[in-house]
N, C-alpha and C. Protein backbone atom coordinates (compact mmCIF):
# COMPACT_ATOMS: atom_id res chain seq x y z
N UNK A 1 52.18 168.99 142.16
CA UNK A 1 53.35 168.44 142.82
C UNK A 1 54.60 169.28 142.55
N UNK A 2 55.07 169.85 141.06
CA UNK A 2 55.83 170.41 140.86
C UNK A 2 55.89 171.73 141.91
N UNK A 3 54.93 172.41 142.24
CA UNK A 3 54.78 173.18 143.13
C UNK A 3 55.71 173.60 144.62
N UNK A 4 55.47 172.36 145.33
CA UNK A 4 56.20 171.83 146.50
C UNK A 4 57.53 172.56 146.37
N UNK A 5 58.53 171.66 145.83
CA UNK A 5 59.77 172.00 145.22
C UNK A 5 60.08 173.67 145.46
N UNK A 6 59.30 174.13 144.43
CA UNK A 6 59.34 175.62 143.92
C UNK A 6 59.23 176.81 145.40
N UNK A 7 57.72 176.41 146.09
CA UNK A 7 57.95 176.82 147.48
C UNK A 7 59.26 176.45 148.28
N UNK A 8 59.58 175.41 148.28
CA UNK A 8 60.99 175.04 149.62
C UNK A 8 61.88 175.85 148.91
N UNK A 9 62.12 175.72 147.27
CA UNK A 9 63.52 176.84 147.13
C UNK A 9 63.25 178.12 147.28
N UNK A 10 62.22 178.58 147.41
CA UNK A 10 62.00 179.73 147.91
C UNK A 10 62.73 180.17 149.11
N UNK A 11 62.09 179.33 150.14
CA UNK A 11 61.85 179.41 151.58
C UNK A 11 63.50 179.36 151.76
N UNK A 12 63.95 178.06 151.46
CA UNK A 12 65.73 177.82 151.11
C UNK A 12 66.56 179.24 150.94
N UNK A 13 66.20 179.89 149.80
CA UNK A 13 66.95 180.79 149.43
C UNK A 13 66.44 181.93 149.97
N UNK A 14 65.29 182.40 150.87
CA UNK A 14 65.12 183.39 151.49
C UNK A 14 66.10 183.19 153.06
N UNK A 15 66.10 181.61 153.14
CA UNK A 15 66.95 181.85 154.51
C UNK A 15 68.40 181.88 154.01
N UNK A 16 68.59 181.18 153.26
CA UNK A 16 70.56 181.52 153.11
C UNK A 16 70.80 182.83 152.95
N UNK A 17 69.77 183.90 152.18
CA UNK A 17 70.43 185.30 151.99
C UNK A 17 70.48 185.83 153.35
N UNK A 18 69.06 185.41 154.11
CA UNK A 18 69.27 185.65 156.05
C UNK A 18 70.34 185.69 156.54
N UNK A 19 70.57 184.42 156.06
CA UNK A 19 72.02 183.71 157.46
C UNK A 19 73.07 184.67 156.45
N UNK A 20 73.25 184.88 155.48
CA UNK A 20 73.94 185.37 154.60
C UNK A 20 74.38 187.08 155.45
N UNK A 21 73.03 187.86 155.58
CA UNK A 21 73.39 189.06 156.50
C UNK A 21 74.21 188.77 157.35
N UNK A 22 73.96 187.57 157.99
CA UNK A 22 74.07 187.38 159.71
C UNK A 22 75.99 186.87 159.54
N UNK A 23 76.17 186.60 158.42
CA UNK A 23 77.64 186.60 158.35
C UNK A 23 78.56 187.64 157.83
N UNK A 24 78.20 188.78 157.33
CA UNK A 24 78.25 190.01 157.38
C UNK A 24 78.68 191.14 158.56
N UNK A 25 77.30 190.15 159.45
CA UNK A 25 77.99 190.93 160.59
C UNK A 25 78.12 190.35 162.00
N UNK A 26 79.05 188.93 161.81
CA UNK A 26 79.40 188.26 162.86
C UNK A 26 80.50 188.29 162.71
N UNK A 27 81.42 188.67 163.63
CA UNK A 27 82.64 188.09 163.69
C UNK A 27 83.17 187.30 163.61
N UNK A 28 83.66 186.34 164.55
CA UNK A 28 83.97 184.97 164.61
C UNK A 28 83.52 183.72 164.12
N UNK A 29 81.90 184.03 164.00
CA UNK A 29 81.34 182.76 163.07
C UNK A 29 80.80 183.68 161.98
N UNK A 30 81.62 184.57 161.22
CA UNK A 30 80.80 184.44 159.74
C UNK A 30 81.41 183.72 158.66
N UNK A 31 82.43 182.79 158.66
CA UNK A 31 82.52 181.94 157.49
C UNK A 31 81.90 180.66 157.88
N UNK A 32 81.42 180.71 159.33
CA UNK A 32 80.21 179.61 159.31
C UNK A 32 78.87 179.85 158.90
N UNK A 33 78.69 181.29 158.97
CA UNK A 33 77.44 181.67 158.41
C UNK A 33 77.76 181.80 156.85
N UNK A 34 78.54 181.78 156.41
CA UNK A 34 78.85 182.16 155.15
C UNK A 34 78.73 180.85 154.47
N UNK A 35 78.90 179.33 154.78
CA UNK A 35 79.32 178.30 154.30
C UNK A 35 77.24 178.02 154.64
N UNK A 36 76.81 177.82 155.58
CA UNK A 36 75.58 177.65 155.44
C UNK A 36 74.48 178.70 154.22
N UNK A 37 75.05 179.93 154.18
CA UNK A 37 74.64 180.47 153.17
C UNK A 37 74.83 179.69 151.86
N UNK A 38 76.05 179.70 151.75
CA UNK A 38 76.37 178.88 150.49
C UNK A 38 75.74 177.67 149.77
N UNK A 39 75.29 176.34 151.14
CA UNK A 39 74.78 175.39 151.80
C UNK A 39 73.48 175.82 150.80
N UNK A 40 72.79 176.84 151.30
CA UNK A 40 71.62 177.22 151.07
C UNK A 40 70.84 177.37 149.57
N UNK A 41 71.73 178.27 149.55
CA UNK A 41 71.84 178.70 147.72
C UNK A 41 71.88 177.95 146.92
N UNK A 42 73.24 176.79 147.43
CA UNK A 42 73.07 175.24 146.34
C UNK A 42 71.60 174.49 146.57
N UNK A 43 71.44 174.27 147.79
CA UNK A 43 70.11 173.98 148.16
C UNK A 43 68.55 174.71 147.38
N UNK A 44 68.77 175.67 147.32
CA UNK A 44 67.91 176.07 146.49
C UNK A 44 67.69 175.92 145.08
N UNK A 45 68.95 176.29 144.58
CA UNK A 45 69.46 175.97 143.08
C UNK A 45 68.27 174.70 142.64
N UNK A 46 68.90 173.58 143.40
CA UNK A 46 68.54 172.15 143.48
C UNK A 46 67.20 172.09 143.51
N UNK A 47 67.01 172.65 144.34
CA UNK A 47 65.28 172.32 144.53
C UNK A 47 64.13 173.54 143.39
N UNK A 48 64.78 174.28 142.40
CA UNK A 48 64.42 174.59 141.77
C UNK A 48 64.51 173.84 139.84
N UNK A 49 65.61 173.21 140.02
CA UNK A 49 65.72 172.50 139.38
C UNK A 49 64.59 171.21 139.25
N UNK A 50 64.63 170.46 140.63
CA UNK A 50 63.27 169.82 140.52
C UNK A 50 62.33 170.00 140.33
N UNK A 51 61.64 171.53 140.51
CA UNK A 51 60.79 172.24 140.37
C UNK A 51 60.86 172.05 138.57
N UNK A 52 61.20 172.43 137.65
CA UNK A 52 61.42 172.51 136.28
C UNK A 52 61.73 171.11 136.22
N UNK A 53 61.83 169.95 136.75
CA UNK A 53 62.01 168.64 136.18
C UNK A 53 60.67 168.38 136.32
N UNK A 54 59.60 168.30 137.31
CA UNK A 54 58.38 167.86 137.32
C UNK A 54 57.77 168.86 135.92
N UNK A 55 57.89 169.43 135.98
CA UNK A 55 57.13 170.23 134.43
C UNK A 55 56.95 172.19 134.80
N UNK A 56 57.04 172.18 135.74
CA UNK A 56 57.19 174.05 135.76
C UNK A 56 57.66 174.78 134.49
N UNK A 57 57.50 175.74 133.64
CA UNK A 57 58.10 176.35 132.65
C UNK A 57 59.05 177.62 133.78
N UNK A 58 60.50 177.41 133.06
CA UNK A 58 61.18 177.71 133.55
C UNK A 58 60.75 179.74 133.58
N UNK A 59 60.01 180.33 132.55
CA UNK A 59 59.64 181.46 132.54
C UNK A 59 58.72 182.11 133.57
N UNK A 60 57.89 181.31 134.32
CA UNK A 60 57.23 181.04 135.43
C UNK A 60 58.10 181.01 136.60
N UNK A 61 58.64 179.74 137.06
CA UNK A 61 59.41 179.00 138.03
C UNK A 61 60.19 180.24 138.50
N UNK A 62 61.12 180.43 137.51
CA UNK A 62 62.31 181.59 138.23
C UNK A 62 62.27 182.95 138.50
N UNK A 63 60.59 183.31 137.60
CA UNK A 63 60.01 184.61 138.24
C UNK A 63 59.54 184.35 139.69
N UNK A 64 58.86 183.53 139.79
CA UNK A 64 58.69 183.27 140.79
C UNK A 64 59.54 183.06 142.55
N UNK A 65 60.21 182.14 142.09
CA UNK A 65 61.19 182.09 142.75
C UNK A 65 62.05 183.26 142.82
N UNK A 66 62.53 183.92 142.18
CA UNK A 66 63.54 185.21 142.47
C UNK A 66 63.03 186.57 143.23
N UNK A 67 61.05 186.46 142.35
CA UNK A 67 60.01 187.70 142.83
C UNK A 67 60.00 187.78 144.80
N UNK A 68 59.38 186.40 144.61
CA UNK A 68 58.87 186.13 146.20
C UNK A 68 59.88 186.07 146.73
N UNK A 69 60.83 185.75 146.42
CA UNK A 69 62.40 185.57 147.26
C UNK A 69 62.91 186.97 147.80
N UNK A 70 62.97 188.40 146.78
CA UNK A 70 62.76 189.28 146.80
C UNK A 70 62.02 190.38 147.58
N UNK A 71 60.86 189.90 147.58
CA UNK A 71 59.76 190.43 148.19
C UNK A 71 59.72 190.02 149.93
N UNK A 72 60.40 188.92 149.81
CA UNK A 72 60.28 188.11 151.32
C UNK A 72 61.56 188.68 152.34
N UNK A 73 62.85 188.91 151.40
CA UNK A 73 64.06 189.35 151.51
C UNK A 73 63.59 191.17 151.91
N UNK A 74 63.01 191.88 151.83
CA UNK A 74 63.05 193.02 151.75
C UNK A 74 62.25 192.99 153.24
N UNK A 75 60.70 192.56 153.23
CA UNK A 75 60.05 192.51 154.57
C UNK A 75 61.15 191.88 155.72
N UNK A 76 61.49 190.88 155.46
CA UNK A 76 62.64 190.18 156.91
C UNK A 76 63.45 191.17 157.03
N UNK A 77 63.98 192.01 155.78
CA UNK A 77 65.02 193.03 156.16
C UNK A 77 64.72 194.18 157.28
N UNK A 78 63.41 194.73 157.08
CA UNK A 78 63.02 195.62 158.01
C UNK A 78 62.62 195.43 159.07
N UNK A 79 61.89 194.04 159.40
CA UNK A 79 61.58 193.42 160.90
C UNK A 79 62.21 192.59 161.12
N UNK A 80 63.67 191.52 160.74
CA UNK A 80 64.54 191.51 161.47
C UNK A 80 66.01 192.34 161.44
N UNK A 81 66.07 192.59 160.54
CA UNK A 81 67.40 193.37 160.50
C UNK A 81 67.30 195.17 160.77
N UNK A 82 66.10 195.59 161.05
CA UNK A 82 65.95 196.99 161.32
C UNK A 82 65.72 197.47 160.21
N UNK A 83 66.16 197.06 158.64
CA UNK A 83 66.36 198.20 157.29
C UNK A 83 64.94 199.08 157.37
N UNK A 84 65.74 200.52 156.91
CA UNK A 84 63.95 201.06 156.32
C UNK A 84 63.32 200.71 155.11
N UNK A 85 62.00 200.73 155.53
CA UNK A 85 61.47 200.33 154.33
C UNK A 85 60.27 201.49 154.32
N UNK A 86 60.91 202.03 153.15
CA UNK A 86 60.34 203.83 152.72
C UNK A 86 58.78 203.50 152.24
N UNK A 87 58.06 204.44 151.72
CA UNK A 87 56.86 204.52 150.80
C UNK A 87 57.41 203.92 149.21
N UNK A 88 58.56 204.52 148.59
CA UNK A 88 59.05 203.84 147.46
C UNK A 88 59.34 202.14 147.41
N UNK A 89 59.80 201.76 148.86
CA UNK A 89 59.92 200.47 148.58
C UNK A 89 58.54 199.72 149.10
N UNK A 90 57.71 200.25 149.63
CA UNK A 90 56.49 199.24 149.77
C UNK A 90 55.79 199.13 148.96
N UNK A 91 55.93 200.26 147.66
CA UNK A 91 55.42 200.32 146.61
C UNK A 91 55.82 199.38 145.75
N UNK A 92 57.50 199.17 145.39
CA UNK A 92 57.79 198.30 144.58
C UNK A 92 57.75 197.12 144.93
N UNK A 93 57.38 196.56 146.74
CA UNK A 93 57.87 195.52 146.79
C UNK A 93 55.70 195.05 146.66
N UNK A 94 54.90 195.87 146.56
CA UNK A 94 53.73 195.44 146.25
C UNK A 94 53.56 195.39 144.31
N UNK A 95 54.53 195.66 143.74
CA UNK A 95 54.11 196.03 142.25
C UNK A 95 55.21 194.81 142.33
N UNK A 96 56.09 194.25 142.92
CA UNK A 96 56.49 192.63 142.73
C UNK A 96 55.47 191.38 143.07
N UNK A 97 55.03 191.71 144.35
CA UNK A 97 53.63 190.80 144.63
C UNK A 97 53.12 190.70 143.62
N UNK A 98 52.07 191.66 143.12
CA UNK A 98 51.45 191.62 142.05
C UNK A 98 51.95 191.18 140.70
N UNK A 99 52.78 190.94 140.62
CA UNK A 99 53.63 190.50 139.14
C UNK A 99 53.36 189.32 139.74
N UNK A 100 53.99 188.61 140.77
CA UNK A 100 54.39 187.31 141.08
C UNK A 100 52.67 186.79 140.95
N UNK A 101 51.84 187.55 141.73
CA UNK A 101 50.48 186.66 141.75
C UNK A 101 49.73 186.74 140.18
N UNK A 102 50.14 187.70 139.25
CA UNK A 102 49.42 187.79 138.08
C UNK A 102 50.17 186.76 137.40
N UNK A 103 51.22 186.52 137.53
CA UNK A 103 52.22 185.82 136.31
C UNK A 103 51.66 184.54 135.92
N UNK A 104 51.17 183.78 136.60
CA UNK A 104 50.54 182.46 136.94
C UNK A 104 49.34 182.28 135.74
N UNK A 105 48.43 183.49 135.96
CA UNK A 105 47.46 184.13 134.92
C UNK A 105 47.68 184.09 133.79
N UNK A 106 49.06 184.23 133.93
CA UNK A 106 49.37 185.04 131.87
C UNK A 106 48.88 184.11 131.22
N UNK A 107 48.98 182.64 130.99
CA UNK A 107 48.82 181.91 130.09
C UNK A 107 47.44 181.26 129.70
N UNK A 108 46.72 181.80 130.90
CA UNK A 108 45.05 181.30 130.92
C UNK A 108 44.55 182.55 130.22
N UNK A 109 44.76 183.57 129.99
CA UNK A 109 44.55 184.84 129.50
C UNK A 109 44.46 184.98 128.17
N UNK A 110 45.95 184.91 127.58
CA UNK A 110 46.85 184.78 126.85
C UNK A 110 45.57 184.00 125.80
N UNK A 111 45.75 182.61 126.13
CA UNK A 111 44.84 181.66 125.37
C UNK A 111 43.19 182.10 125.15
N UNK A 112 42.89 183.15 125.06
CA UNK A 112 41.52 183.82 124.64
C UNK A 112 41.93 183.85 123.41
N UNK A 113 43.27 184.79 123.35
CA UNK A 113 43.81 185.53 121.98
C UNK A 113 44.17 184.38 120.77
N UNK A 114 43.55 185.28 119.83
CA UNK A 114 44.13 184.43 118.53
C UNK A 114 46.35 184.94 118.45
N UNK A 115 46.78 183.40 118.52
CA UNK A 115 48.69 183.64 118.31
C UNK A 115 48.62 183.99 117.21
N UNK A 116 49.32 185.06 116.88
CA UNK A 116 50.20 185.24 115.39
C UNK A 116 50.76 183.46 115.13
N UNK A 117 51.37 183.75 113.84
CA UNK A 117 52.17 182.62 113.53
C UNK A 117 53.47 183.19 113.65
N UNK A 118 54.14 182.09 114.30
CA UNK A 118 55.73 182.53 114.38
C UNK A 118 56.48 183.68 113.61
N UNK A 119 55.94 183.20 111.96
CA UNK A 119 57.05 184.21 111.08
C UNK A 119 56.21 185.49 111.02
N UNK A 120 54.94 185.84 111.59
CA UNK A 120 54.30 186.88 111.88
C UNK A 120 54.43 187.99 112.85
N UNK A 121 54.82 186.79 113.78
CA UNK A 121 54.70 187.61 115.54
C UNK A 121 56.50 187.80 115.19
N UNK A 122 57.12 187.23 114.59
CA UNK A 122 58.73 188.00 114.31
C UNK A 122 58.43 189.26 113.78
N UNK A 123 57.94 189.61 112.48
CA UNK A 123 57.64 190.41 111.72
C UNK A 123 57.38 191.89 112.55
N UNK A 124 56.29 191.46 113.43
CA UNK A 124 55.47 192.81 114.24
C UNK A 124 56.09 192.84 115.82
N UNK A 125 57.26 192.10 116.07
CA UNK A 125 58.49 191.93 117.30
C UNK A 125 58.86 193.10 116.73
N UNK A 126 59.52 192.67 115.49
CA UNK A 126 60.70 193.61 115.09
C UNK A 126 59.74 194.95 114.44
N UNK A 127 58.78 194.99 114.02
CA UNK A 127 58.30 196.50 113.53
C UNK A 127 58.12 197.23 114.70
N UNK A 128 57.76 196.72 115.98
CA UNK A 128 57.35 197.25 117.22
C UNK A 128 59.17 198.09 117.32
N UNK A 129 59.96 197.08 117.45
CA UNK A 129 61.24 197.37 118.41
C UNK A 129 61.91 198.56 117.16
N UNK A 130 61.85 198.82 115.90
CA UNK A 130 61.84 199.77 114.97
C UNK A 130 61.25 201.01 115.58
N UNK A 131 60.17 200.73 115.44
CA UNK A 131 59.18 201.76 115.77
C UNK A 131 59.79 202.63 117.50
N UNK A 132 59.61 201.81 118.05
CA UNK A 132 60.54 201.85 119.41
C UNK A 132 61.92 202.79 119.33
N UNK A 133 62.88 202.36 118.78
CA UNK A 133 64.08 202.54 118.72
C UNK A 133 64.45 204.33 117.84
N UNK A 134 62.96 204.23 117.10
CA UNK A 134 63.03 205.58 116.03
C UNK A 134 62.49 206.69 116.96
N UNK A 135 61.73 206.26 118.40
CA UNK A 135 61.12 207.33 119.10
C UNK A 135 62.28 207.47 119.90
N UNK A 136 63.34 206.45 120.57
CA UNK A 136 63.83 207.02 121.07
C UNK A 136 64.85 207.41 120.35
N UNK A 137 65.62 207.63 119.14
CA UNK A 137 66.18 208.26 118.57
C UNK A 137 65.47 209.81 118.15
N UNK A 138 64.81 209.84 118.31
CA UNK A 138 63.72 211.23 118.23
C UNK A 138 63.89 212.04 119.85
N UNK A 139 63.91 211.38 120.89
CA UNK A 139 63.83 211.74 122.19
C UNK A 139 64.97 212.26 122.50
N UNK A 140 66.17 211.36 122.38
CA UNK A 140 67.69 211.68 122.49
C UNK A 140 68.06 212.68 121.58
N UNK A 141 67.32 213.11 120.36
CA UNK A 141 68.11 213.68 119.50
C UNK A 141 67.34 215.46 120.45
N UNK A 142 65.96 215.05 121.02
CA UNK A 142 65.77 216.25 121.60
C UNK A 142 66.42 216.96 123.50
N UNK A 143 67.02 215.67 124.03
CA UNK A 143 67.48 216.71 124.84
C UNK A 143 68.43 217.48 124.65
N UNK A 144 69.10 217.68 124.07
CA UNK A 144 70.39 219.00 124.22
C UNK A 144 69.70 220.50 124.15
N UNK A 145 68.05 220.37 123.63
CA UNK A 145 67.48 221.89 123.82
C UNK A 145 66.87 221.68 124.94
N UNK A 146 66.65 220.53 125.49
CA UNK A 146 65.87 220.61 127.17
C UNK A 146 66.79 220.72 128.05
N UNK A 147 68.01 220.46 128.13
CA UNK A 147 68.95 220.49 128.90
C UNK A 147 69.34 221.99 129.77
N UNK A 148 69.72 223.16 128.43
CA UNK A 148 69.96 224.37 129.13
C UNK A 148 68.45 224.96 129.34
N UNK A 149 67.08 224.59 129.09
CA UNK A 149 66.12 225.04 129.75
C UNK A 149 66.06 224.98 131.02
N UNK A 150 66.02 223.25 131.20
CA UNK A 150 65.82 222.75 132.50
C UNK A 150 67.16 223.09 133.58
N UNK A 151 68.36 223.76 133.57
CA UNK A 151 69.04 224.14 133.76
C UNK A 151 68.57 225.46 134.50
N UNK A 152 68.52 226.45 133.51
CA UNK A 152 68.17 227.87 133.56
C UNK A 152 66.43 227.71 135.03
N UNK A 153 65.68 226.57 134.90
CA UNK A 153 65.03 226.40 135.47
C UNK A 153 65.03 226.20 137.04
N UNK A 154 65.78 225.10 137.04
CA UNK A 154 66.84 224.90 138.55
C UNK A 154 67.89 226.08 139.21
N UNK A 155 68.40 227.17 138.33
CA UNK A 155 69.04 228.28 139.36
C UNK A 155 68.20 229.15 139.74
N UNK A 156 66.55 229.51 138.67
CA UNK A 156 65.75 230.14 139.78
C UNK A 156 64.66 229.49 140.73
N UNK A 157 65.50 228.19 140.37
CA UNK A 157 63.96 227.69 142.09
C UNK A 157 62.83 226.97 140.81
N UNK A 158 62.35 227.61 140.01
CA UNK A 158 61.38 226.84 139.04
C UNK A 158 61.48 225.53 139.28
N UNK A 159 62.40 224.54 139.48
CA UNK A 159 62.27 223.00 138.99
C UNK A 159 62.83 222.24 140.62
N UNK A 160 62.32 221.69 141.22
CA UNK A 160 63.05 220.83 142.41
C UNK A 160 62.69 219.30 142.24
């Protein structure tokens, strides 16, 4: 049931950003298109909210909602509004699909694995983001000798 909800604010907030273009580039009625946008957005808000009152986890819900909203927003852009939509963006807007349809997964997955315990999974958070933070302090400390390579590379043609 929580479901329902989650689809209409979708659908909601894929059309207010619509009408949203369409007041952009109307003249005379775009603060009517602008006020139904608005209309919309609260409308959505709302109906995502219900969505997370029936029981949705909000880490779910608003990927969701923002992914597909996203993904839906980009296709309408190119078949109704003309935008191009390159090889780079059909790429990202399929590596959003795929997030949106895996995300659902995570937690049936997830539950194979033995959880750390809280003061554990802190422990190996923070050794990870250490560990992390020391490579890229290692990385940064090395471009200033890649810099005039890759330089010297680009005035003879070597690098495009």
């Amino acid at each position: 049931m929580a479901w329902l909800p989650l689809i209409a604010a979708i659908v909601v907030e894929v059309a207010a950003s619509s009408v949203l273009k369409l007041a952009t580039s109307s003249g005379s009625s775009g603060p009517l298109y602008t006020a139904a946008a608005l209309g919309g957005v609260l409308g959505s808000y709302l109906l995502l909210a219900w969505a997370l009152r029936l029981g949705l986890d909000i880490s779910l819900a608003y990927a969701l909602w923002s992914g597909a909203g996203t993904a839906a927003i980009a296709v309408l852009g190119a078949v109704l509004f003309g935008e191009h939509l390159s090889a780079i963006k059909s790429l990202a807007l399929a590596l959003i699909i795929a997030g949106v349809v895996l995300l659902p997964l995570a937690d049936r997955t997830v539950t194979a694995v033995v959880r750390p315990t809280p003061a554990s999974a802190a422990s190996t958070q923070a050794q990870t983001l250490v560990g992390s933070l020391r490579d890229l302090g290692h990385a940064l400390a090395e471009l200033p000798a890649l810099a005039p390579a890759a330089a010297g590379q680009r005035r003879t043609g070597a690098l495009r």
